[in-house]
Protein backbone atom coordinates (compact mmCIF):
# COMPACT_ATOMS: atom_id res chain seq x y z
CA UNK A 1 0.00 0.00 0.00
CA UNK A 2 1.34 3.49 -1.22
CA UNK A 3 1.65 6.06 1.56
CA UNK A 4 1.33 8.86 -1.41
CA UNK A 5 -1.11 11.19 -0.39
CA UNK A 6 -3.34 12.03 -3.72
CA UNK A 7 -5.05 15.64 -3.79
CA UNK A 8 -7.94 15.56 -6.04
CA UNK A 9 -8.08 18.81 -8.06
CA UNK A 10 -11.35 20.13 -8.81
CA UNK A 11 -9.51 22.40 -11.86
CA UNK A 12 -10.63 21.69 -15.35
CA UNK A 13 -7.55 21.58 -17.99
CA UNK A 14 -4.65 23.90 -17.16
CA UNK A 15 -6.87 26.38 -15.85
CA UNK A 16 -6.49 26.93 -11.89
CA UNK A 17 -9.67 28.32 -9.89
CA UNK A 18 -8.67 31.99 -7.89
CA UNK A 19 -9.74 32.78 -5.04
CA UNK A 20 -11.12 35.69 -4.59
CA UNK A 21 -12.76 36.92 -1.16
CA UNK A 22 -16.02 39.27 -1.66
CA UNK A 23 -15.79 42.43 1.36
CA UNK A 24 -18.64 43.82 2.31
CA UNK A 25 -18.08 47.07 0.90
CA UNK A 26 -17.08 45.49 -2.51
CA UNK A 27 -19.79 46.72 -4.64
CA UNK A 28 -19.21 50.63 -3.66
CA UNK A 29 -17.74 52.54 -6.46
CA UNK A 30 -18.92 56.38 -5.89
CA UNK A 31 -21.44 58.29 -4.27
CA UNK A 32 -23.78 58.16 -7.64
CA UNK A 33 -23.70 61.61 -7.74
CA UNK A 34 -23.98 64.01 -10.90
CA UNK A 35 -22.66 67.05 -11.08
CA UNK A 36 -25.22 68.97 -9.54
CA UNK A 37 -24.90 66.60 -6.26
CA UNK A 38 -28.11 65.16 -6.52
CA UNK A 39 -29.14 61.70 -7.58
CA UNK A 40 -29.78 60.79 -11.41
CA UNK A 41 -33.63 60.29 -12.17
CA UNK A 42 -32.59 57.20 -14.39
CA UNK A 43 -30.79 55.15 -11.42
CA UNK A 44 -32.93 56.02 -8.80
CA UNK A 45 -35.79 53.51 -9.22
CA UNK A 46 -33.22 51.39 -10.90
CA UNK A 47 -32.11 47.88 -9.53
CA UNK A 48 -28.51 49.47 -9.30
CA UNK A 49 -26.54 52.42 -10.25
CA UNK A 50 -23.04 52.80 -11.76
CA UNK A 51 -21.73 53.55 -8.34
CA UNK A 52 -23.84 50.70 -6.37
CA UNK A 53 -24.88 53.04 -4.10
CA UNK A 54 -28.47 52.45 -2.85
CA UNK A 55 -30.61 54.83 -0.58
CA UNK A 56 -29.86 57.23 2.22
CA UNK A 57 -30.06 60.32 -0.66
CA UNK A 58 -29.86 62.94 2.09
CA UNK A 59 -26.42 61.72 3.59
CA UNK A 60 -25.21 60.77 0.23
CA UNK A 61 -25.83 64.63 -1.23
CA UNK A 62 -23.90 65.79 1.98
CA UNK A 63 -20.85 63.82 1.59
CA UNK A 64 -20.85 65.09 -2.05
CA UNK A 65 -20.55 68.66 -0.43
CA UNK A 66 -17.58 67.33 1.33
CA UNK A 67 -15.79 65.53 -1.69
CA UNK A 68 -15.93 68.79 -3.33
CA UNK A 69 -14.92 70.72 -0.73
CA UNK A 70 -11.72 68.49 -0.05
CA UNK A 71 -11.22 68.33 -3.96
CA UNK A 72 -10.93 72.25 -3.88
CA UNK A 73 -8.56 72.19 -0.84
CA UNK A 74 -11.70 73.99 1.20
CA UNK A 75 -11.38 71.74 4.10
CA UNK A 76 -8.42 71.22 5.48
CA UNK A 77 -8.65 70.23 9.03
CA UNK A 78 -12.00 70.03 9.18
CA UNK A 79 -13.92 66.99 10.67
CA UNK A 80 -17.01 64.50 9.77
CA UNK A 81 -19.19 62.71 11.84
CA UNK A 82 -20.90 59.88 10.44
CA UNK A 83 -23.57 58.87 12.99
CA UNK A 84 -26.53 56.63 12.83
CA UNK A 85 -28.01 53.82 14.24
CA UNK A 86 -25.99 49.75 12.52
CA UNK A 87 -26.49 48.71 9.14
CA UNK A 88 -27.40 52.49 7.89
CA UNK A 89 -24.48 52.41 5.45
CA UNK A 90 -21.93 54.76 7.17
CA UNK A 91 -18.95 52.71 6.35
CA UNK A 92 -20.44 52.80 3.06
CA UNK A 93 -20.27 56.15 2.55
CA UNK A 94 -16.82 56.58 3.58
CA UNK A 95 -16.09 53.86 1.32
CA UNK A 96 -17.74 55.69 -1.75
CA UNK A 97 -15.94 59.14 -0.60
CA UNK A 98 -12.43 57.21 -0.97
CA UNK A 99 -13.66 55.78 -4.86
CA UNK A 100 -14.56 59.40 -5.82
CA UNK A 101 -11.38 61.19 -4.40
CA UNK A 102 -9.25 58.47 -6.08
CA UNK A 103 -6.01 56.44 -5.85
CA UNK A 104 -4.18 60.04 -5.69
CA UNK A 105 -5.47 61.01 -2.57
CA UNK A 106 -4.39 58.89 0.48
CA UNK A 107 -7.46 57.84 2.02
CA UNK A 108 -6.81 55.83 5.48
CA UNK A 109 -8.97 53.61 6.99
CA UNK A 110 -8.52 52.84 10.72
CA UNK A 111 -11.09 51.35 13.49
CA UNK A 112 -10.46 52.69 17.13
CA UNK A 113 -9.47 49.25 18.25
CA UNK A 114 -6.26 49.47 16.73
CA UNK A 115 -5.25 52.66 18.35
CA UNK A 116 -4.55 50.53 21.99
CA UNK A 117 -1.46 48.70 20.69
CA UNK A 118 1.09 47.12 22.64
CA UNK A 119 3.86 48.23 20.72
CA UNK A 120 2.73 52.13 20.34
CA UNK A 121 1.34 54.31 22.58
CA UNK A 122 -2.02 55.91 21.19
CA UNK A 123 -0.64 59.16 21.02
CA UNK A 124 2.27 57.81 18.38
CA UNK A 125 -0.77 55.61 16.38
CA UNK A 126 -2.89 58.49 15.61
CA UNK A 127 -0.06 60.86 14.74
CA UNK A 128 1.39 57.94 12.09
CA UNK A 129 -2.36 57.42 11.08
CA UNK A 130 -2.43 61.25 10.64
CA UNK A 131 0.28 61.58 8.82
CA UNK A 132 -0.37 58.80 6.72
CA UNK A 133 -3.28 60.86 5.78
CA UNK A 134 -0.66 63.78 4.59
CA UNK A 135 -0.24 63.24 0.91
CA UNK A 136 3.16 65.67 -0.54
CA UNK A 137 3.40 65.89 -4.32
CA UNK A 138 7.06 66.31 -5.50
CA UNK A 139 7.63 67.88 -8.59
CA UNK A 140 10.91 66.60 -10.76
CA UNK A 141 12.02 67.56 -14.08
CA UNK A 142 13.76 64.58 -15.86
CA UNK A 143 15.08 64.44 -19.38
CA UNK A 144 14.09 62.03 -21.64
CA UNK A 145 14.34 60.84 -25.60
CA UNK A 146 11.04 59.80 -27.02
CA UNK A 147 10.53 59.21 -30.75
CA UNK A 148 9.45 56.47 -33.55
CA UNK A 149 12.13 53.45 -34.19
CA UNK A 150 13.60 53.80 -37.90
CA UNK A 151 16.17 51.06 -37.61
CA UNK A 152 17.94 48.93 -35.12
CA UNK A 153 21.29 48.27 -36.71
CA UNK A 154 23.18 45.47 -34.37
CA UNK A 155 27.43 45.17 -35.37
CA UNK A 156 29.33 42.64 -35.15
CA UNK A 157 30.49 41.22 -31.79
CA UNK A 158 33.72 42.58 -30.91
CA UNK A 159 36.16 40.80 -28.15
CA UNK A 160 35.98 42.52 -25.02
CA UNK A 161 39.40 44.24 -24.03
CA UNK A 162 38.91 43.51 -19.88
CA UNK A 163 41.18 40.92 -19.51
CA UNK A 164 39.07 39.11 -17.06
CA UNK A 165 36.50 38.56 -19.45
CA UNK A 166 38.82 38.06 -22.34
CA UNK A 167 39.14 34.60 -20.47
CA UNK A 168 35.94 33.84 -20.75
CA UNK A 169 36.55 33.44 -24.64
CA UNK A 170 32.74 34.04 -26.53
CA UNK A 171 31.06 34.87 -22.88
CA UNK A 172 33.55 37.99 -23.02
CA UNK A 173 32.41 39.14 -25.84
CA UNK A 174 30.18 42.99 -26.22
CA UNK A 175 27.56 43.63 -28.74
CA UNK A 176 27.70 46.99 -30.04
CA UNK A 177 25.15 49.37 -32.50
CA UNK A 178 22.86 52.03 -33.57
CA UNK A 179 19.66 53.26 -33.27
CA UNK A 180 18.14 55.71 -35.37
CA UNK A 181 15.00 57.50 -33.92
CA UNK A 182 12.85 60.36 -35.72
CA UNK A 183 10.33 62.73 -35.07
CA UNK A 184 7.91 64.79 -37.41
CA UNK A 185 10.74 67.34 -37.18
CA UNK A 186 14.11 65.54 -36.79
CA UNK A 187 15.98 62.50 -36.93
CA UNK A 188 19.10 61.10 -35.06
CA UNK A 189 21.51 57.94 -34.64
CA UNK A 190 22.42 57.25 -31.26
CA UNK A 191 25.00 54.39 -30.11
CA UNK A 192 23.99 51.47 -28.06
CA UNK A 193 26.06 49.45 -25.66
CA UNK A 194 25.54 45.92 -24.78
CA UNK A 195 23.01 46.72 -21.92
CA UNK A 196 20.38 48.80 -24.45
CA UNK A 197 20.32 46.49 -26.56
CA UNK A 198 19.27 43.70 -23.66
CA UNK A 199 16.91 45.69 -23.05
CA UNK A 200 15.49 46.74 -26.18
CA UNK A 201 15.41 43.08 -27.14
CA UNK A 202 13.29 42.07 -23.63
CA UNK A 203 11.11 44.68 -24.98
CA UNK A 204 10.90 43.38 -28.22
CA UNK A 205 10.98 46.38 -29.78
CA UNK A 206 11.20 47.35 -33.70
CA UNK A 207 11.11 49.43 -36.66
CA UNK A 208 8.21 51.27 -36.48
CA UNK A 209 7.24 50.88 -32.53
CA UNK A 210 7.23 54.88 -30.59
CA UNK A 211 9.54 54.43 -27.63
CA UNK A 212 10.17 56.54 -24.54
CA UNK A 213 14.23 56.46 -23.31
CA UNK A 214 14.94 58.03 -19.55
CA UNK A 215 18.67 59.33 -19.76
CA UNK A 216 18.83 59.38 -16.04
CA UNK A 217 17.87 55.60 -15.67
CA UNK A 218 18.43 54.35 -19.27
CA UNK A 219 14.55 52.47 -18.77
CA UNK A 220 13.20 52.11 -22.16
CA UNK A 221 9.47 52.21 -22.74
CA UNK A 222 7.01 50.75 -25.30
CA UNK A 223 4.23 53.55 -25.83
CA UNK A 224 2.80 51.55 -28.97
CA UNK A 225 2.97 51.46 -32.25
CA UNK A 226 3.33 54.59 -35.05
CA UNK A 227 -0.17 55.41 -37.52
CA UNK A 228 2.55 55.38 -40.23
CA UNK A 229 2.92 51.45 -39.95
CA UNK A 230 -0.45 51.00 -39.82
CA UNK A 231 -0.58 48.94 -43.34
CA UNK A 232 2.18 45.99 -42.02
CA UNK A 233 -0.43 43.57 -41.78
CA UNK A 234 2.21 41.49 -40.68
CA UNK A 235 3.64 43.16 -38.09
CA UNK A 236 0.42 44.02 -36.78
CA UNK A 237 -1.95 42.09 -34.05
CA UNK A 238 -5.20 42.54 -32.66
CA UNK A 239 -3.93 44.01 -29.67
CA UNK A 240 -1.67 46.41 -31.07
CA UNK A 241 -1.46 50.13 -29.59
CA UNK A 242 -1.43 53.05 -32.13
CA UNK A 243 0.24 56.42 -31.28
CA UNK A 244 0.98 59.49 -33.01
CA UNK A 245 4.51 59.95 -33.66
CA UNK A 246 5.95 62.81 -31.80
CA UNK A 247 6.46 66.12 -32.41
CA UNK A 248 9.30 68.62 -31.61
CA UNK A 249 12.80 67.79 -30.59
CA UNK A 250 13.88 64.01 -29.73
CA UNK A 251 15.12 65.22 -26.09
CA UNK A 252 12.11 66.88 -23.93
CA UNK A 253 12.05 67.66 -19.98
CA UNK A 254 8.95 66.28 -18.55
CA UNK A 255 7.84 67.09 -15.04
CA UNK A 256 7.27 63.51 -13.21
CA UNK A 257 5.02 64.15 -10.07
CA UNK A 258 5.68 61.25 -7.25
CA UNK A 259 2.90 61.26 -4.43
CA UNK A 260 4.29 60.24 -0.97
CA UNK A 261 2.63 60.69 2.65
CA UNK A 262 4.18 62.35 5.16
CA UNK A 263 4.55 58.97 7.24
CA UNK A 264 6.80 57.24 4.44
CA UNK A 265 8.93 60.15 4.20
CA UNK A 266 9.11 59.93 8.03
CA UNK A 267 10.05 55.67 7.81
CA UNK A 268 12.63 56.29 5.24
CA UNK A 269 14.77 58.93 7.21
CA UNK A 270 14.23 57.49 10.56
CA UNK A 271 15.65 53.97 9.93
CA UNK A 272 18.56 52.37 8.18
CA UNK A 273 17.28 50.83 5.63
CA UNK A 274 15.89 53.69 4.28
CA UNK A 275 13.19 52.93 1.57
CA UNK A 276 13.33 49.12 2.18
CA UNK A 277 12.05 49.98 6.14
CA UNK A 278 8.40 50.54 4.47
CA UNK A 279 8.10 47.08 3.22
CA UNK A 280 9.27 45.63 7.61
CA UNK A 281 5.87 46.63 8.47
CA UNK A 282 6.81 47.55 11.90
CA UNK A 283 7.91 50.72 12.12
CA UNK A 284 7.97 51.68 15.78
CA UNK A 285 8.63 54.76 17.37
CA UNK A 286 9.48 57.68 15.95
CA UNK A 287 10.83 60.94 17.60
CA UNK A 288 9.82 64.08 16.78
CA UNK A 289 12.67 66.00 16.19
CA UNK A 290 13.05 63.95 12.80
CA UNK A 291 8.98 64.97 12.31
CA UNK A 292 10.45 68.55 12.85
CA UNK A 293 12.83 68.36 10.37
CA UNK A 294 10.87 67.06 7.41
CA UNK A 295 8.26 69.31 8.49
CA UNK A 296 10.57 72.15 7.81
CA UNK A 297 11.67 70.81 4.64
CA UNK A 298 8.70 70.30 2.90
CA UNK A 299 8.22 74.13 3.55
CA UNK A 300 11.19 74.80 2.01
CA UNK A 301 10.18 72.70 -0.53
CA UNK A 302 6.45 74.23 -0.90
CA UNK A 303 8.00 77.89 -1.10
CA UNK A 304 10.23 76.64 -3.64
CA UNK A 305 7.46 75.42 -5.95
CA UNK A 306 8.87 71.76 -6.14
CA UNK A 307 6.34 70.44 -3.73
CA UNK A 308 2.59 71.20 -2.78
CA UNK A 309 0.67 69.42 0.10
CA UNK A 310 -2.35 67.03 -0.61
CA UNK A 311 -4.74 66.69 2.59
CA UNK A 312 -6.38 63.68 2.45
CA UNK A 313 -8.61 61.65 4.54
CA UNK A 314 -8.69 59.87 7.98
CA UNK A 315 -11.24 57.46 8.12
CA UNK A 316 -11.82 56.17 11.92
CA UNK A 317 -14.69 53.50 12.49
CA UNK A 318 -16.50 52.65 16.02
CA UNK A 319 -15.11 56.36 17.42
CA UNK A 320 -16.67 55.69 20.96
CA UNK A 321 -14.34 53.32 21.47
CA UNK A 322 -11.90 55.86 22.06
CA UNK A 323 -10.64 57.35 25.48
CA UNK A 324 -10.45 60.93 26.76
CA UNK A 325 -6.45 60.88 25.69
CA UNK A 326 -7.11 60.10 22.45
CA UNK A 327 -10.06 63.00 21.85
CA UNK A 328 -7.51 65.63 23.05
CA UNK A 329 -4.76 64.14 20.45
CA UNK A 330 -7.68 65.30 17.53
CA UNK A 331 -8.57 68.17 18.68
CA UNK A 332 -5.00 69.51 18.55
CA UNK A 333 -4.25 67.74 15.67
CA UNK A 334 -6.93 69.76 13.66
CA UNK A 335 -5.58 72.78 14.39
CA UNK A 336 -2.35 71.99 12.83
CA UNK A 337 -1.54 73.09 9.01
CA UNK A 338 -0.72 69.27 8.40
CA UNK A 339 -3.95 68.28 9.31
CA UNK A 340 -6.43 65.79 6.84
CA UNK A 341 -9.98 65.71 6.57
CA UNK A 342 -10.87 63.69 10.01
CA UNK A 343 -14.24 61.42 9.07
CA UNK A 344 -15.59 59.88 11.95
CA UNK A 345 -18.26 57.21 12.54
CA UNK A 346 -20.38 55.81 15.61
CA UNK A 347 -23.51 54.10 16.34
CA UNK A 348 -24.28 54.89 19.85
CA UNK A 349 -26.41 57.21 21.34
CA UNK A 350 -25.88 59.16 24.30
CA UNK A 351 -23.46 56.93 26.37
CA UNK A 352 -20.52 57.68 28.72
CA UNK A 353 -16.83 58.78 27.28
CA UNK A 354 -14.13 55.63 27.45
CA UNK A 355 -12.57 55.53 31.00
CA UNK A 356 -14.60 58.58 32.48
CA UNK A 357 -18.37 58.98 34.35
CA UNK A 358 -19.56 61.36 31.85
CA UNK A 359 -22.26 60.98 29.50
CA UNK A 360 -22.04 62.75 26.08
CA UNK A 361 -23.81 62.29 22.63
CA UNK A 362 -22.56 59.34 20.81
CA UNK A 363 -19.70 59.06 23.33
CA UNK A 364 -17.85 62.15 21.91
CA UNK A 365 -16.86 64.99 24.34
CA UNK A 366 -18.61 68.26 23.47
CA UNK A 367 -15.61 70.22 22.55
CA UNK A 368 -15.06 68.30 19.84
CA UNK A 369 -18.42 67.51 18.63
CA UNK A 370 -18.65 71.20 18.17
CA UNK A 371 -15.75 71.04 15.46
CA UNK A 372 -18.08 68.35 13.34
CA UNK A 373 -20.36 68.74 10.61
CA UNK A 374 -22.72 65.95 11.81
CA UNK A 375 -24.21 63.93 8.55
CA UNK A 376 -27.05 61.41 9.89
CA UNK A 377 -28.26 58.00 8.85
CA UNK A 378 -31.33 56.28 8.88
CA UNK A 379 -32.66 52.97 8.36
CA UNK A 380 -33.35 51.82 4.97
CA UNK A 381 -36.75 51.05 3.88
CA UNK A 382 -38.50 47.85 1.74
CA UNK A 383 -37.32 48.90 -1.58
CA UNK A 384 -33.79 50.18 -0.64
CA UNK A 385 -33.24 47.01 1.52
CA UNK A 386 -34.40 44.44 -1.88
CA UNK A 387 -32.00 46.83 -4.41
CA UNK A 388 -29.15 46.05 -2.02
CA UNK A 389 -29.35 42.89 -1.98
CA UNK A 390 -30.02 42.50 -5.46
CA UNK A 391 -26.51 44.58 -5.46
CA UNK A 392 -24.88 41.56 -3.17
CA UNK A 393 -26.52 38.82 -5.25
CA UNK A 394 -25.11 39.86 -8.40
CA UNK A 395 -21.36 41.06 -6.87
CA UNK A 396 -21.54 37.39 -5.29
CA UNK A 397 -22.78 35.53 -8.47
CA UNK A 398 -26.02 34.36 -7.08
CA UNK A 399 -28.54 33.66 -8.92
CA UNK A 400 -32.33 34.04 -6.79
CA UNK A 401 -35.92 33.44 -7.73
CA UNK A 402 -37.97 37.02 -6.88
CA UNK A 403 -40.06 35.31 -4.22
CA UNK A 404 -37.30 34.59 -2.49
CA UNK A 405 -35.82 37.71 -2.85
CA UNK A 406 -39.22 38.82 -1.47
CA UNK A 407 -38.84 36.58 1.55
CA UNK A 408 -35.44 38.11 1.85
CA UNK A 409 -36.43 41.42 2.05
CA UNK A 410 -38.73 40.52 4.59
CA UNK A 411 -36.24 39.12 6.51
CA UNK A 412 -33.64 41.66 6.48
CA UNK A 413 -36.52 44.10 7.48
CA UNK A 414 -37.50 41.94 10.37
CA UNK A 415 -34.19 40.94 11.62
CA UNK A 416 -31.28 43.28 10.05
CA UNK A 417 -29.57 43.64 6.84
CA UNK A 418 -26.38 42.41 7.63
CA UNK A 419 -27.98 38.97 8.62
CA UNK A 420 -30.10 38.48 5.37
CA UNK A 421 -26.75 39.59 3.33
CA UNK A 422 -24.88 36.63 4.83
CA UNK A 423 -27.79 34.37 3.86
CA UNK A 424 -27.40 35.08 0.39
CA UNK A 425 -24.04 32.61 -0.22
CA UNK A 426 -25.16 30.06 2.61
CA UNK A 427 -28.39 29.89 0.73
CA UNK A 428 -26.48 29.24 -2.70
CA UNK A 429 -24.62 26.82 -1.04
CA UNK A 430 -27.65 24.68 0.67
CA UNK A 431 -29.20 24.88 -3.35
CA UNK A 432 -25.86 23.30 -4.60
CA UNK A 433 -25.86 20.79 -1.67
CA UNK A 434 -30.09 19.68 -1.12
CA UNK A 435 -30.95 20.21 -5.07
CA UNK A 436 -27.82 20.05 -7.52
CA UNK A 437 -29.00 23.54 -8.29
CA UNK A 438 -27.90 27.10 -8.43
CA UNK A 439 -30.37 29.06 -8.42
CA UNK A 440 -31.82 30.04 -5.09
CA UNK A 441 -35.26 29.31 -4.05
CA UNK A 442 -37.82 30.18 -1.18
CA UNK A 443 -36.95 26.52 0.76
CA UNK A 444 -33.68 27.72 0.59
CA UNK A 445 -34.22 30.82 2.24
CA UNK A 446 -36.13 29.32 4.93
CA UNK A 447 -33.57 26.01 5.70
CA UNK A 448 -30.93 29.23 6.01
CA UNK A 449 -33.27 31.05 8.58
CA UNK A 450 -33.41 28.07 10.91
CA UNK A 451 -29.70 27.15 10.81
CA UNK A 452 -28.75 29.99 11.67
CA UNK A 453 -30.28 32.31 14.13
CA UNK A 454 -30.82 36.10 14.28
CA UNK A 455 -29.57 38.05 16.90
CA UNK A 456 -34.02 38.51 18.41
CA UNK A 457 -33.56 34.65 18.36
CA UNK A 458 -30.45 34.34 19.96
CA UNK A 459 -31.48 36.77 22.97
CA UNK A 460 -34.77 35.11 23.05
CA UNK A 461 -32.74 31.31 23.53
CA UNK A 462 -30.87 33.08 26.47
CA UNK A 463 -33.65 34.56 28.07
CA UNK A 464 -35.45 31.14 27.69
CA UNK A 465 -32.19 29.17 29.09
CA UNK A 466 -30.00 31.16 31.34
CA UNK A 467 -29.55 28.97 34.25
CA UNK A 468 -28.19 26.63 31.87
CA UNK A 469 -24.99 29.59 30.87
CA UNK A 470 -22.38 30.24 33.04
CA UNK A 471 -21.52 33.70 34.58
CA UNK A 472 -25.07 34.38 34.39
CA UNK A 473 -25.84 38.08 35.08
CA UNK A 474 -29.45 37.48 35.23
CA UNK A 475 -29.91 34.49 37.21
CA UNK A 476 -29.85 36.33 40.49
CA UNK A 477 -25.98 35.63 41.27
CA UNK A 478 -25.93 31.61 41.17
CA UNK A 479 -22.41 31.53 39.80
CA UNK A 480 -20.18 33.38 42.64
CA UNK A 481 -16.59 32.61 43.39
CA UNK A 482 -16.04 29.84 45.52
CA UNK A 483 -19.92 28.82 45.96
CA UNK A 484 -19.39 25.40 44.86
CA UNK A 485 -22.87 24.18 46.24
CA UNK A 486 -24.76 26.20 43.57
CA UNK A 487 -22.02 25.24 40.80
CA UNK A 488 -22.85 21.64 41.56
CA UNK A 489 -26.84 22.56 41.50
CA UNK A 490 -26.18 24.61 38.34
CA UNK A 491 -24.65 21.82 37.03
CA UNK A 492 -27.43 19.08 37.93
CA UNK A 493 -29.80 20.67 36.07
CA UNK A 494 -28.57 21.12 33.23
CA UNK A 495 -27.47 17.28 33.13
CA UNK A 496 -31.64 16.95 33.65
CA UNK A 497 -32.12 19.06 30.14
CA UNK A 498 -29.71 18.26 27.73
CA UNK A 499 -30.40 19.94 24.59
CA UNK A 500 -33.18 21.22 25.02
CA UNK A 501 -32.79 24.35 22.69
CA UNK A 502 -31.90 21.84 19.91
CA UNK A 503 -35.79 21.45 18.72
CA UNK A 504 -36.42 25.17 19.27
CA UNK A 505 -34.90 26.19 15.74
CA UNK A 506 -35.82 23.23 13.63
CA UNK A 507 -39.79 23.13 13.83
CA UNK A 508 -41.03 26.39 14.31
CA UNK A 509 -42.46 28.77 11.28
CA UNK A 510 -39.13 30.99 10.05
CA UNK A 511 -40.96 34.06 9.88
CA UNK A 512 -42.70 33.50 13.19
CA UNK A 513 -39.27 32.99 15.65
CA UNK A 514 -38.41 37.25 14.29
């Protein structure tokens, strides 16, 4: 018998299955605004929109105020608080603010948890997360040769004169020869070492193709192919880029802008390694004379015209969870010319400040809820609540009868959204494993609803059994330390019910246990 373990692969051909994980906030693409911040008439009773972005209209035309505000520069410093009550789409909103600003602007997303680190103090977390935030735009000039290919001439190989590689015999040997490059205006030969033409042939570049040389770096690149060899049929693929060729002068300056946050430029002259200390992921401490310094040299570099600042946006989730310390650190950190656009989000009420007595809305002190523009959320109604998760169903490739989508809908209303989203796969799932189908049904729906349970059914099951739980807080005090004569009691009866929740789930009407 063979101790070779076998792995069955479910692959067909050569072609391997990726795996690709769905987020939540997947489907967000943009606010779905138009110009004049308001909604478009032809995607509002749609199933979808471009941007995916389904109900709350109200909060959705305010954050468009804000993304133009922080497109214009207008709001530097300035702060956003997201509030409403969960499952009203304020992470979704922050989400569709970072689509519309772009890859350009930095756009950070941190929860409150991961302030209280072990290896920084909260102070040091927020001002890295801050200055992550702090997008810099350098401005370089850089000269460069760009022109259409007339001919690639390659000499004859020549013997190297280094004697070290003369003993290498035909390994020794250099390749030497010409390229001739034109524009509408201009043609020149230039002379090509061993190394460009390595790299023109990895490129695979010929007569004809419109190139781009960088004399500082000597990187060649292939910017397609020229309109005047349009007719070489056999030269020419279905995928092949057409260009103009170029006009002017073979050797231009062009002004290369590199976008870097404050916090790399920080990493790179506070360690060693220099640029290769952004990919050790922990960075650690860093002191703040060396913030100082680059502080003062973007300045200089601002004043000099070679840099300009780009505020972007700090994005902190579940803000309650913060402590008195930490509000403090934002309020002086908006005050600061290096400051980002601070966008906040909660979903409590009025509740007591981290690691104080006092009460405050949403868990915020009052001197800094007066620096927020306050956008609210509400719950989504029937017809918001079926477009989103006709959204979910078709960015998670499930296909679903419209009853039960119907019965979905009335679930989600019921219960909460959240819940009826993560129905949708385990329902695709159940189809695939009960019926060798893959479309979704209403008896899939409902096998989903009593697997798993609701967070109504879930308190109602510990209501119903909580002498059976330990560290009961509503049993009256059974479970106390060192009272072993009611642990042993405790313990007796539930030996008397064993599973007694197990037919609670299974027999009663779905619809019914909400």
């Amino acid at each position: 018998m063979s101790n070779d373990i076998v792995f069955q692969s479910t692959t067909t051909g050569n072609a391997a299955t990726r795996l690709e994980r769905i987020g939540t906030h997947s489907h967000i693409r943009g606010l779905g605004l138009n110009e004049l911040l308001e909604v478009p008439e032809s995607t509002s009773s749609a199933s979808s929109s471009s941007s995916n972005m389904i109900g709350q209209v109200r909060a959705r035309r305010a954050m468009g105020v804000v993304l133009k505000m922080i497109q214009k520069g207008k709001i530097g410093g300035r702060s956003v608080l997201l509030a409403g009550p969960p499952s009203t789409g304020k992470t979704a909103l922050a989400m569709a603010l970072a689509q519309e600003l772009g890859p350009d602007v930095p756009f950070v997303n941190l929860s409150a948890s991961q302030v209280f680190s072990l290896d920084l103090s909260k102070t040091e977390a927020l001002t890295q997360a801050v200055r992550r935030s702090m997008g810099v735009r350098i401005v370089e000039e850089t000269e460069i040769i760009e022109g259409e290919v007339v001919e690639i001439q390659i000499d004859s190989l020549l013997p190297n004169s280094n004697a070290e590689s003369a003993k290498k015999g035909a390994a020794g040997l250099t390749k030497l020869g010409r390229l001739t490059l034109c524009t509408t205006e201009m043609e020149t030969i230039y002379d090509l070492g061993s190394k460009m033409i390595e790299m023109l042939k990895s490129e695979k570049i010929s007569a004809g193709d419109v190139i781009r040389i960088d004399k500082a770096s000597g990187k060649i690149s292939k910017l397609g192919r020229s309109f005047s060899r349009s007719r070489d049929y056999d030269a020419v693929s279905s995928t092949t880029k057409f260009v103009q060729t170029p006009e002017g002068e073979l050797q231009k300056r062009k002004e290369v802008v590199h976008t870097v946050s404050l916090h790399e430029i920080d990493v790179i002259n506070s360690r060693q390694q220099g640029f290769l200390a952004l990919f050790a992921g922990d960075t650690g401490e860093i002191s703040q004379e060396i913030r100082d310094q680059i502080d003062a040299k973007v300045a200089e570099w601002r004043d000099e015209g070679r840099a300009t600042l780009s505020p972007g946006v700090l994005f902190i989730d579940e803000v309650h969870m913060l402590d008195m310390e930490c509000f403090s650190f934002l309020n002086r950190a908006l005050e600061s010319e290096l400051a980002p656009v601070l966008v906040i989000a909660t979903n409590r009420g009025v509740s007591k400040i981290r690691g104080t007595d006092y009460t405050s809305p949403h868990g915020i002190p009052l001197d800094l809820l007066d620096r927020l523009i306050i956008i609210s959320t509400h719950a989504y109604n029937a017809d918001d609540i079926q477009r989103i998760l006709a959204v979910r169903c078709q960015e998670e490739e499930v296909d679903m009868e419209p009853t039960a989508m119907e019965l979905l809908t009335r679930i989600a209303a019921e219960t909460s959204l959240r819940y009826a989203i993560n129905l949708i796969i385990t329902a695709q799932l159940v189809a695939k494993k009960q019926r060798k189908q893959s479309t979704v049904v209403i008896a899939d729906i409902e096998r989903c609803f009593k697997l798993f349970v609701d967070v109504k059914r879930s308190t109602k099951l510990l209501m119903q059994f909580q002498n059976e739980f330990m560290f009961n807080e509503l049993g009256g005090g059974q479970y106390k330390d060192g009272d072993n004569d009611n642990d042993n009691k405790d313990q007796k009866q539930a030996v008397k019910q064993p599973a007694a929740n197990t037919t609670i789930t299974e027999n009663a009407d779905p619809m019914q246990e909400s």
